[in-house]
Protein backbone atom coordinates (compact mmCIF):
# COMPACT_ATOMS: atom_id res chain seq x y z
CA UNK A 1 -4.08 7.88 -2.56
CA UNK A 2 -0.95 10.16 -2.83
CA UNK A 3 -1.26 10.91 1.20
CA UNK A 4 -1.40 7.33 1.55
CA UNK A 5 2.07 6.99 -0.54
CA UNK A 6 3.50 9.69 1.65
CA UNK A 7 2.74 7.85 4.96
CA UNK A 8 4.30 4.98 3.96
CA UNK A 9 7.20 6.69 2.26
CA UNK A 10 8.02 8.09 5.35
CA UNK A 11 7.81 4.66 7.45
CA UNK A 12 10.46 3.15 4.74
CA UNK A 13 12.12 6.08 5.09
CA UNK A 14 12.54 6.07 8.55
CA UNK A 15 13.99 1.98 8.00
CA UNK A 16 16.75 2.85 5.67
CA UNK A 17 17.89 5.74 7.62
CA UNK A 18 18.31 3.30 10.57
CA UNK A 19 20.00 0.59 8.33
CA UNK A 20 22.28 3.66 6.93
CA UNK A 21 23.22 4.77 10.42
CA UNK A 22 24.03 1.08 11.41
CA UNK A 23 26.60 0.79 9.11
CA UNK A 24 28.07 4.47 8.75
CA UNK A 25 28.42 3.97 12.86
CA UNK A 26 29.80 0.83 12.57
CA UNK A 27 26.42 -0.75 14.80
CA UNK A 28 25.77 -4.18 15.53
CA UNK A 29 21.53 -3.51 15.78
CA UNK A 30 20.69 -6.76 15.94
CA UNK A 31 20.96 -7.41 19.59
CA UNK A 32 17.78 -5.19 19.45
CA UNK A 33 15.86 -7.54 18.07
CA UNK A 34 13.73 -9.70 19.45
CA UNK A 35 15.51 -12.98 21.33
CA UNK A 36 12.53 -15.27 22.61
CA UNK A 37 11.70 -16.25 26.30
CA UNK A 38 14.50 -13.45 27.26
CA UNK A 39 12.73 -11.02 29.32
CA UNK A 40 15.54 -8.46 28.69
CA UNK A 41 14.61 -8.84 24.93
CA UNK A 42 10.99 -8.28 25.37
CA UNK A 43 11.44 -4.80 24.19
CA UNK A 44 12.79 -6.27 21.11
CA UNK A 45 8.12 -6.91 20.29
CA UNK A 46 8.98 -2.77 19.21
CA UNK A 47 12.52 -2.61 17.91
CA UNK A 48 12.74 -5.61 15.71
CA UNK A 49 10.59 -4.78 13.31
CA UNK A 50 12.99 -1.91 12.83
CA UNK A 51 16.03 -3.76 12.28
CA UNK A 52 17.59 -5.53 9.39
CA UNK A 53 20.22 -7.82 9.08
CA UNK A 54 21.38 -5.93 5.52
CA UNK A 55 20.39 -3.96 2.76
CA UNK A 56 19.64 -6.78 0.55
CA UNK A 57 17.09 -8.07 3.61
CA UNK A 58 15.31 -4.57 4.14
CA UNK A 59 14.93 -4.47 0.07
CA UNK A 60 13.27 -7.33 -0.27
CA UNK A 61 10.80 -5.78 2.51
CA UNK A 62 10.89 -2.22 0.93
CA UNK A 63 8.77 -2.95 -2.34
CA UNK A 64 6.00 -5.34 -0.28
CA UNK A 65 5.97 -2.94 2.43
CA UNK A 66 5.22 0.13 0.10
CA UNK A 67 2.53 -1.73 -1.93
CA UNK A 68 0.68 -3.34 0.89
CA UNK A 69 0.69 -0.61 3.49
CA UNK A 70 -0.46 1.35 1.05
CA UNK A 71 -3.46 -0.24 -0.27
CA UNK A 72 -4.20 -0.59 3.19
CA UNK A 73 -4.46 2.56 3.95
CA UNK A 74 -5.88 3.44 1.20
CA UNK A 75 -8.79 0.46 1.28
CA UNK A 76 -9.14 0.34 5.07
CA UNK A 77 -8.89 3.88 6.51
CA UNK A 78 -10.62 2.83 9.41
CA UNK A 79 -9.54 -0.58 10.27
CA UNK A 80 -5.46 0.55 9.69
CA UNK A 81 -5.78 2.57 13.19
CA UNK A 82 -6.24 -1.15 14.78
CA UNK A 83 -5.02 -3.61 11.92
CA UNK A 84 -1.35 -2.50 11.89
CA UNK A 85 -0.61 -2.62 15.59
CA UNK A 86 -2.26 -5.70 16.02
CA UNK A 87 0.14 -6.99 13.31
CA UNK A 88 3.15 -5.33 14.73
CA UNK A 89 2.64 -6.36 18.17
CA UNK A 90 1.06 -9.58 17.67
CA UNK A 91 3.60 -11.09 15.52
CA UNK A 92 6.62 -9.41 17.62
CA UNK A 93 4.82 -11.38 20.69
CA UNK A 94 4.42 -14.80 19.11
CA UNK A 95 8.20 -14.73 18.20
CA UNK A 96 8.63 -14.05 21.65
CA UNK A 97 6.59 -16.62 23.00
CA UNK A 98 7.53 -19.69 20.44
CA UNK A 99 10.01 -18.88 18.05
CA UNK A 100 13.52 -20.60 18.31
CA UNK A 101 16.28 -19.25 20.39
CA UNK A 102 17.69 -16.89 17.89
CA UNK A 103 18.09 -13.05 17.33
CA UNK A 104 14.54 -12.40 15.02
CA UNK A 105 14.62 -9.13 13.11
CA UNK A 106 13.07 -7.42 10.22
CA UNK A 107 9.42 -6.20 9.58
CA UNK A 108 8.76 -9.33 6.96
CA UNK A 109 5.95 -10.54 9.54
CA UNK A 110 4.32 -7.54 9.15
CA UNK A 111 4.13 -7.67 5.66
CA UNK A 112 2.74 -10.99 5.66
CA UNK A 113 0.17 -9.78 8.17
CA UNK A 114 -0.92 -7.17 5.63
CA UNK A 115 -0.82 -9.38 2.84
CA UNK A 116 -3.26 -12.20 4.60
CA UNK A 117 -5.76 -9.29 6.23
CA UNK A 118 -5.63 -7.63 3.09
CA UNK A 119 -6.78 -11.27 1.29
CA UNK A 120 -8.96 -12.61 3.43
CA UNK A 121 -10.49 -9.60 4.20
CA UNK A 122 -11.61 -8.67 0.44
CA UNK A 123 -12.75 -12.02 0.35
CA UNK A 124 -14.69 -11.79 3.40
CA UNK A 125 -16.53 -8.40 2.34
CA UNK A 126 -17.70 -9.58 -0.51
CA UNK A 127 -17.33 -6.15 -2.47
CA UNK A 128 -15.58 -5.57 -5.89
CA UNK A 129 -13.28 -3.37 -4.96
CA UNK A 130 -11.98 -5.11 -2.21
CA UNK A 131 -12.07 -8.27 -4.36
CA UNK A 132 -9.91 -6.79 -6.82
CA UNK A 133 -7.35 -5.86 -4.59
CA UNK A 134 -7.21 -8.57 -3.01
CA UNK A 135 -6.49 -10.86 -6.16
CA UNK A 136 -3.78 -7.99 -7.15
CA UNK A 137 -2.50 -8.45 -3.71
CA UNK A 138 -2.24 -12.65 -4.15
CA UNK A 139 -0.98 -12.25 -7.45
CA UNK A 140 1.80 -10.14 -6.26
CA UNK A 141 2.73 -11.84 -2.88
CA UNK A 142 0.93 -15.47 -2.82
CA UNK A 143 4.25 -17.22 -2.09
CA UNK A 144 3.24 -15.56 1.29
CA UNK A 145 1.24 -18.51 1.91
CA UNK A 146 4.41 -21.04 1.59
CA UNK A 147 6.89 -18.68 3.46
CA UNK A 148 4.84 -19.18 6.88
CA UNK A 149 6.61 -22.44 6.79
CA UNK A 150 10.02 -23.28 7.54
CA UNK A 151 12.18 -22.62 4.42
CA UNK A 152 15.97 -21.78 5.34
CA UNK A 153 17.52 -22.03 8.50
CA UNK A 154 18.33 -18.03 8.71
CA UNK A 155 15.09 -16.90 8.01
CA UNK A 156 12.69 -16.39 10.22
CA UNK A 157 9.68 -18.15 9.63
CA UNK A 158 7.81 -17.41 12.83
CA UNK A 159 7.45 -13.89 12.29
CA UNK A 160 6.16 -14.32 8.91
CA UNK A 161 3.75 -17.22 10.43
CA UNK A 162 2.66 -14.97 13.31
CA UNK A 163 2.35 -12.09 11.21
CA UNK A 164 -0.03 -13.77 9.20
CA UNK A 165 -1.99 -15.27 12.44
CA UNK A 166 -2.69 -11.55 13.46
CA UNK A 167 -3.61 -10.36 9.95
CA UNK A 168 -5.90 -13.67 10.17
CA UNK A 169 -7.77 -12.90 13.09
CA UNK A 170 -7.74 -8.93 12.40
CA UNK A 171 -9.36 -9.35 8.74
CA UNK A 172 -12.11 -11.41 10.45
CA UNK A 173 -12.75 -8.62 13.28
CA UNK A 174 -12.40 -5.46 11.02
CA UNK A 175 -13.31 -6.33 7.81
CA UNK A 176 -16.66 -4.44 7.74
CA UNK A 177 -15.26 -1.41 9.65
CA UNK A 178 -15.06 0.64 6.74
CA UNK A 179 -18.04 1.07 4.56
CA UNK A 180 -18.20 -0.34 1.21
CA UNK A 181 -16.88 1.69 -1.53
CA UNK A 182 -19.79 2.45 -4.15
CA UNK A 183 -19.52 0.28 -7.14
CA UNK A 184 -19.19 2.01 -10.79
CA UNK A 185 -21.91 1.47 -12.48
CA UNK A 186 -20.55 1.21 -16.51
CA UNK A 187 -23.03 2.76 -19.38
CA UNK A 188 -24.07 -1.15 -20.50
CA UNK A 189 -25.38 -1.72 -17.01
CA UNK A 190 -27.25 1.50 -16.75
CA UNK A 191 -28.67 0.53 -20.14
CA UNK A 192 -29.57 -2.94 -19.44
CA UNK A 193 -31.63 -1.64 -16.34
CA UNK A 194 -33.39 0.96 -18.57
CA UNK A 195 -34.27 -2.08 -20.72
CA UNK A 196 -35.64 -3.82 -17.45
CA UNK A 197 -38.04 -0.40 -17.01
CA UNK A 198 -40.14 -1.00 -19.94
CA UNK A 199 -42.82 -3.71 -19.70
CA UNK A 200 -42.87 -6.81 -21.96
CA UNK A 201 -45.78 -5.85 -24.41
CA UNK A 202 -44.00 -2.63 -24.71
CA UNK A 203 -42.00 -4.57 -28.21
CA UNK A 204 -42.03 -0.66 -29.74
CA UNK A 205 -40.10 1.40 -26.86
CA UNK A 206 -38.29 -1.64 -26.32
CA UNK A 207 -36.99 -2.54 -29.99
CA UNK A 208 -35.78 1.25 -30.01
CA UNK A 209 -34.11 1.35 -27.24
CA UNK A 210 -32.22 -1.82 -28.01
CA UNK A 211 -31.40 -0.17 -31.30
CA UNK A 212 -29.58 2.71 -29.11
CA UNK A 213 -28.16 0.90 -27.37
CA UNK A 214 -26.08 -1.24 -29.91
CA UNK A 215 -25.74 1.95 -31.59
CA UNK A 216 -24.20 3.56 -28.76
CA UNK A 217 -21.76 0.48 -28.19
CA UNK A 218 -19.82 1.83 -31.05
């Protein structure tokens, strides 16, 4: 877990550095960002997700960023090789493709591709663990789901709806990529299945054992 924290303390790292820069060099980075149907701005699908309008806007995409990518990394070993440039690319390609005629920056779609793979993936699996984290993850971010849709006029919807598209698809593709962590077993379950051991006429073994066990609840 604490290497996963590190790799994506360096990737936020690596965003406010560029933000700082911006403004110490007095940089207007924004023209790097993606500008769709512009074949000059195609290179925009890799710089965009860079770029932030202002500190306030690469905040808001600091704490989701940190939380997500990391229980992604740390859930998904595997799948994260393919998951997160499917996200990055996919949703900086959609914008291209679709989005309104407008300077899009900011790496908010793929956040929201990380929080719908991350979702529909543990649902998919149909394992605890990835259950859990999945419910932690909607809990936290399940205004996700409304922000795909068009809210306020300078944010950019589209690359939070194609962000999601690509996390979509990729938690249907990779989902069972990595192997299923194995489950905890607690000290009632192991007791119950010791209880399931002993045969039903066997009332003596069985009477003591539940004796232990309620014993042993204390």
């Amino acid at each position: 877990m604490k290497q996963c924290v590190m790799i994506v303390l360096g990737v936020i790292l690596v965003l406010w550095l560029i933000k700082i820069s911006e403004i110490i060099l007095g940089l207007d980075l924004a023209v790097y960002g993606i500008y769709p149907r512009d074949m000059d701005k195609l290179t925009g699908v890799i710089t965009a997700p860079l770029i932030h309008g202002s500190f306030e806007h690469l905040f808001a995409n600091t704490l989701p960023l940190f939380i997500m990518g990391s229980a992604l990394i740390y859930n998904y070993p595997k799948a994260v090789k393919y998951v997160i440039p499917i996200i990055y690319l996919g949703s900086g390609v959609g914008v291209w493709l679709f989005a309104r005629e407008s300077y899009h920056i900011g790496a908010s779609g793929v956040a929201h591709g990380m929080m719908f793979f991350i979702f529909i993936a543990g649902i998919l699996r149909n394992d605890k663990p990835s259950a859990a984290l999945a419910l932690i993850i909607f809990f936290l971010y399940g205004g996700m789901l409304v922000s795909i849709f068009p809210t306020q006029a300078h944010i950019s919807f589209e690359s939070h709806f194609f962000g999601a598209v690509a996390g979509t698809i990729c938690a249907f593709l990779f989902r069972d990529m990595d192997p299923k962590k194995a489950e905890k077993k607690y000290s009632w379950e192991l007791e119950e299945e010791d209880l399931l051991e002993f045969p039903d006429d066997d009332n003596e073994e069985k009477s003591k054992l539940v004796h232990d066990t309620k014993y042993s609840a204390y």
